[in-house]
Protein backbone atom coordinates (compact mmCIF):
# COMPACT_ATOMS: atom_id res chain seq x y z
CA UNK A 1 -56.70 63.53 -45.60
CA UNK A 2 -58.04 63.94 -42.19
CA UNK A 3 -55.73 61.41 -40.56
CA UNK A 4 -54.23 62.85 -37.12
CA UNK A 5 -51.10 60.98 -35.64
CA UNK A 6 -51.95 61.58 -32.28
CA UNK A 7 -55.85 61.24 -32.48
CA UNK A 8 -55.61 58.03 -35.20
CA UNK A 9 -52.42 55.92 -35.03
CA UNK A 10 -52.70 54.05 -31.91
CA UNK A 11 -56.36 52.95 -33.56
CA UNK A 12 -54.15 52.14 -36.93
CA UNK A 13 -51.69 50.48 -34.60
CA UNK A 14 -54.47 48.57 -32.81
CA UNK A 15 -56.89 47.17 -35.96
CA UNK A 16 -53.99 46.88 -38.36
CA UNK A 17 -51.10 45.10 -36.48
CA UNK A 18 -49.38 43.79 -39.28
CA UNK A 19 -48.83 46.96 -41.64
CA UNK A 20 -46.27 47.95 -38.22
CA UNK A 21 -42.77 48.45 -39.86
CA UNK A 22 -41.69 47.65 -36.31
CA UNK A 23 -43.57 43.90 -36.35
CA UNK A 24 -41.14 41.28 -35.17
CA UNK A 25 -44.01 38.90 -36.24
CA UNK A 26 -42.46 37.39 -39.40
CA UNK A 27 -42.24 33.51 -38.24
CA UNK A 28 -44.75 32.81 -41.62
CA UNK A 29 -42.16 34.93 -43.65
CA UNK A 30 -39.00 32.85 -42.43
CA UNK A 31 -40.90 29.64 -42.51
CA UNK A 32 -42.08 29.93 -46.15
CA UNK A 33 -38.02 30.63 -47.10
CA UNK A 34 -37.95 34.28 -47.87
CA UNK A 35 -35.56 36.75 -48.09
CA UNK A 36 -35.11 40.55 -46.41
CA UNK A 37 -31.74 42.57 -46.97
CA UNK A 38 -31.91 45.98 -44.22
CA UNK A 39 -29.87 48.56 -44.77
CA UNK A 40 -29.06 51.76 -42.20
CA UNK A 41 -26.72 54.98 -42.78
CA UNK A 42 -24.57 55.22 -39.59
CA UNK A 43 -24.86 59.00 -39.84
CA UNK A 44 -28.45 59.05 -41.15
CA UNK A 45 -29.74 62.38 -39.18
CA UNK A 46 -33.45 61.51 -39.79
CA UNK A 47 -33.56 57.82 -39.21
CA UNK A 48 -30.66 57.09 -36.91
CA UNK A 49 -29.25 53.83 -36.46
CA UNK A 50 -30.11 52.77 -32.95
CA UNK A 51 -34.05 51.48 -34.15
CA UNK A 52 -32.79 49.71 -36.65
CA UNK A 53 -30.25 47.33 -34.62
CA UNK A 54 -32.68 47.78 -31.65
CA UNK A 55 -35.46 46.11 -34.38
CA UNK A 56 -32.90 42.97 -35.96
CA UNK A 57 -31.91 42.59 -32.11
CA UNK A 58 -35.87 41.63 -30.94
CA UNK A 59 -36.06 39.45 -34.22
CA UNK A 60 -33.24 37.92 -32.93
CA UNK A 61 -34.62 37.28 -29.45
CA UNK A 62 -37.80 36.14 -30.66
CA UNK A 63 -36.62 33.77 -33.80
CA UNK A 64 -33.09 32.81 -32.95
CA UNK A 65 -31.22 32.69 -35.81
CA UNK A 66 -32.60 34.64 -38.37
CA UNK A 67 -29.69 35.06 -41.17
CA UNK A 68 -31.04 32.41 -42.98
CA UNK A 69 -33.67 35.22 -43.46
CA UNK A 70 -32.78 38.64 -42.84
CA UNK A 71 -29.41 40.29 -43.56
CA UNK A 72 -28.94 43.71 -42.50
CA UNK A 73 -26.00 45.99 -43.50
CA UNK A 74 -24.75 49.25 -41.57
CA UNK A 75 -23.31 51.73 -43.93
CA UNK A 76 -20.82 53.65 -42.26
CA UNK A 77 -20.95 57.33 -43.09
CA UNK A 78 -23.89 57.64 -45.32
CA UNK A 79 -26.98 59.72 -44.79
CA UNK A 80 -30.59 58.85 -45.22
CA UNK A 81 -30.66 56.63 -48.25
CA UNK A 82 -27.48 58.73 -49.60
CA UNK A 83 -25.21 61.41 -49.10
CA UNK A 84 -22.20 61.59 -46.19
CA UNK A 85 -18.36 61.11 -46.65
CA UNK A 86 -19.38 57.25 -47.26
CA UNK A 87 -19.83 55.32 -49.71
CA UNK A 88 -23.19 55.44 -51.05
CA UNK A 89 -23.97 53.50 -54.41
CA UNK A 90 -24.83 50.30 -53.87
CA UNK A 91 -27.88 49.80 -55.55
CA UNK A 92 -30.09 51.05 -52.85
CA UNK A 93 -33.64 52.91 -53.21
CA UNK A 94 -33.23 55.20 -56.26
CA UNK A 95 -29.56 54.53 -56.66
CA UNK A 96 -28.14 54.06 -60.36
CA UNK A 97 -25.79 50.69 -60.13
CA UNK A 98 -22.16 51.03 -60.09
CA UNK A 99 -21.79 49.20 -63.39
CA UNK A 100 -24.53 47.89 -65.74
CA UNK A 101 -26.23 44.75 -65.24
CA UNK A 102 -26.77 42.15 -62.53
CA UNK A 103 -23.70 41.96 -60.13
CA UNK A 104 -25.21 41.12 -56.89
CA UNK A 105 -21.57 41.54 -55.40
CA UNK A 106 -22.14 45.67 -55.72
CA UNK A 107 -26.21 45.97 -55.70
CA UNK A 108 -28.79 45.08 -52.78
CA UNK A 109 -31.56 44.37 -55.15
CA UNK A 110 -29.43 41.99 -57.02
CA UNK A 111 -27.51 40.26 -53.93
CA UNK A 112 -31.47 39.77 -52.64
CA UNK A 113 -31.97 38.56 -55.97
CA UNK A 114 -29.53 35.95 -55.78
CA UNK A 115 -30.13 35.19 -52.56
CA UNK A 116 -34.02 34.48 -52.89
CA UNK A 117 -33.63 32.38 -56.53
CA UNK A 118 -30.32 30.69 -56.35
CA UNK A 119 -29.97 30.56 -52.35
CA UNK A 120 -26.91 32.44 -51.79
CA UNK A 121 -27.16 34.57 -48.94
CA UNK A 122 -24.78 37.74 -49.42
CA UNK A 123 -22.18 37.48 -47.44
CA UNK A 124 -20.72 41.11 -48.51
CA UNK A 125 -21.73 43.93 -50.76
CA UNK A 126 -19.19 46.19 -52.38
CA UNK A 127 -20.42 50.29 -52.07
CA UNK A 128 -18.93 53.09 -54.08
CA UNK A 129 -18.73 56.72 -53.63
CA UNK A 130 -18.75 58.53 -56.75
CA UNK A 131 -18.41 62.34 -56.70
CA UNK A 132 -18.50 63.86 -60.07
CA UNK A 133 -14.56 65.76 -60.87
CA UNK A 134 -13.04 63.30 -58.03
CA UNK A 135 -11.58 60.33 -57.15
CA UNK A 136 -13.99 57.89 -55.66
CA UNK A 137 -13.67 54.51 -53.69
CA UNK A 138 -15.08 51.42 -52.48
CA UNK A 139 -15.84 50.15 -49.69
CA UNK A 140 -16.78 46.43 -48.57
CA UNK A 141 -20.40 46.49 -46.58
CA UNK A 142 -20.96 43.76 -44.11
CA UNK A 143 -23.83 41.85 -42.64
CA UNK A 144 -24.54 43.20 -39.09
CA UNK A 145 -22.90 42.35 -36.63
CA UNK A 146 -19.69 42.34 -39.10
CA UNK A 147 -17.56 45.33 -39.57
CA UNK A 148 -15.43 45.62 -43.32
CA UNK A 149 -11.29 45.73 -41.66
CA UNK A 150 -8.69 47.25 -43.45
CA UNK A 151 -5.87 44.40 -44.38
CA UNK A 152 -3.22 46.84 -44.44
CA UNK A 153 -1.62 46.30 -47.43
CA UNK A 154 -3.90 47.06 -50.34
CA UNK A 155 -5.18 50.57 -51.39
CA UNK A 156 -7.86 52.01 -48.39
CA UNK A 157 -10.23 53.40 -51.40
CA UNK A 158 -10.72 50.03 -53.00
CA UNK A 159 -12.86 47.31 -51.23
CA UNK A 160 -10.94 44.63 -52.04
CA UNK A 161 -8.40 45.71 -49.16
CA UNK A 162 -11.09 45.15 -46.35
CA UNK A 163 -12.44 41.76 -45.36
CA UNK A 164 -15.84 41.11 -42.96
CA UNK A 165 -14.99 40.14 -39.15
CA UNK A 166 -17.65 40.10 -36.68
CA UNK A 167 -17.35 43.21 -33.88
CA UNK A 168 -17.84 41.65 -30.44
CA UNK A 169 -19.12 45.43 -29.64
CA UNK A 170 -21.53 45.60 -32.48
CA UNK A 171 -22.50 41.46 -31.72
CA UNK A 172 -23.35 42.59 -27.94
CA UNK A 173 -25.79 44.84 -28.97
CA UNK A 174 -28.25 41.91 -30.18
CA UNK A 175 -28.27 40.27 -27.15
């Protein structure tokens, strides 16, 4: 209850290195084989995006290739954990799922899931946005430095239309 940011955190920061959410240390993590999925609203007003690729670029940096590891997916047009003309169901923090049961193909916690007990890494998770009296759609959600693209034939509102490329803009920004 006393705690004071400026007088206390440094000192926190100092003594307690590891509880940093910005730690790039995590060579023990990777080397014992587990698994961390990221996720970032483009538009998130509070927590904007720029940390969070600025944070998977210096784990890149400092442990090479770290998909094995970490995935991280940008979510264009949602707010802070929800919210924005995106899609924003996926199974996130205090999300209902899309659809009952486990389908890590449309929920994080599931796709990490998967990922940590059968070993398959998510290569794509599918997001909704569901407004209550309107038409949603889906959208395909891609590992960072991919972007979902638009096939141009199927339907833009459902996910299946939209495939993962890599952005060389997005990919420059992690070296």
């Amino acid at each position: 209850m006393t705690f004071d940011k400026r007088r206390d955190l440094g000192l926190a920061n100092e003594r307690m290195p590891e509880l940093r959410a910005d730690s790039t240390d995590i060579a023990a993590f990777m080397e014992a084989g587990h698994k961390a999925i990221i996720y970032q609203g483009w538009q998130d007003p509070s927590t904007n995006a720029g940390p969070a690729i600025d944070y998977l670029a210096r784990l890149s940096r400092e442990h090479g290739k770290i998909s094995d590891s970490v995935r991280m997916f940008m979510v264009p047009g949602m707010y802070h954990c929800g919210g924005g003309p995106g899609v924003d169901v996926f199974g996130g923090s205090n999300q209902k799922p899309i659809a009952p049961g486990a389908d890590p193909s449309r929920d994080m916690l599931w796709a990490l899931i998967d990922w940590v007990e059968k070993g398959r890494a998510p290569g794509s998770i599918v997001g909704a946005k569901v407004v209550p009296g309107q038409r949603g759609f889906t959208r395909r959600l891609c590992p960072f430095p991919q972007v979902a693209r638009y096939d141009g034939i199927g339907p833009e509102t459902d996910a299946r239309s939209y495939d993962c490329a890599i952005s060389p803009a997005l990919e420059r920004l992690l070296d």
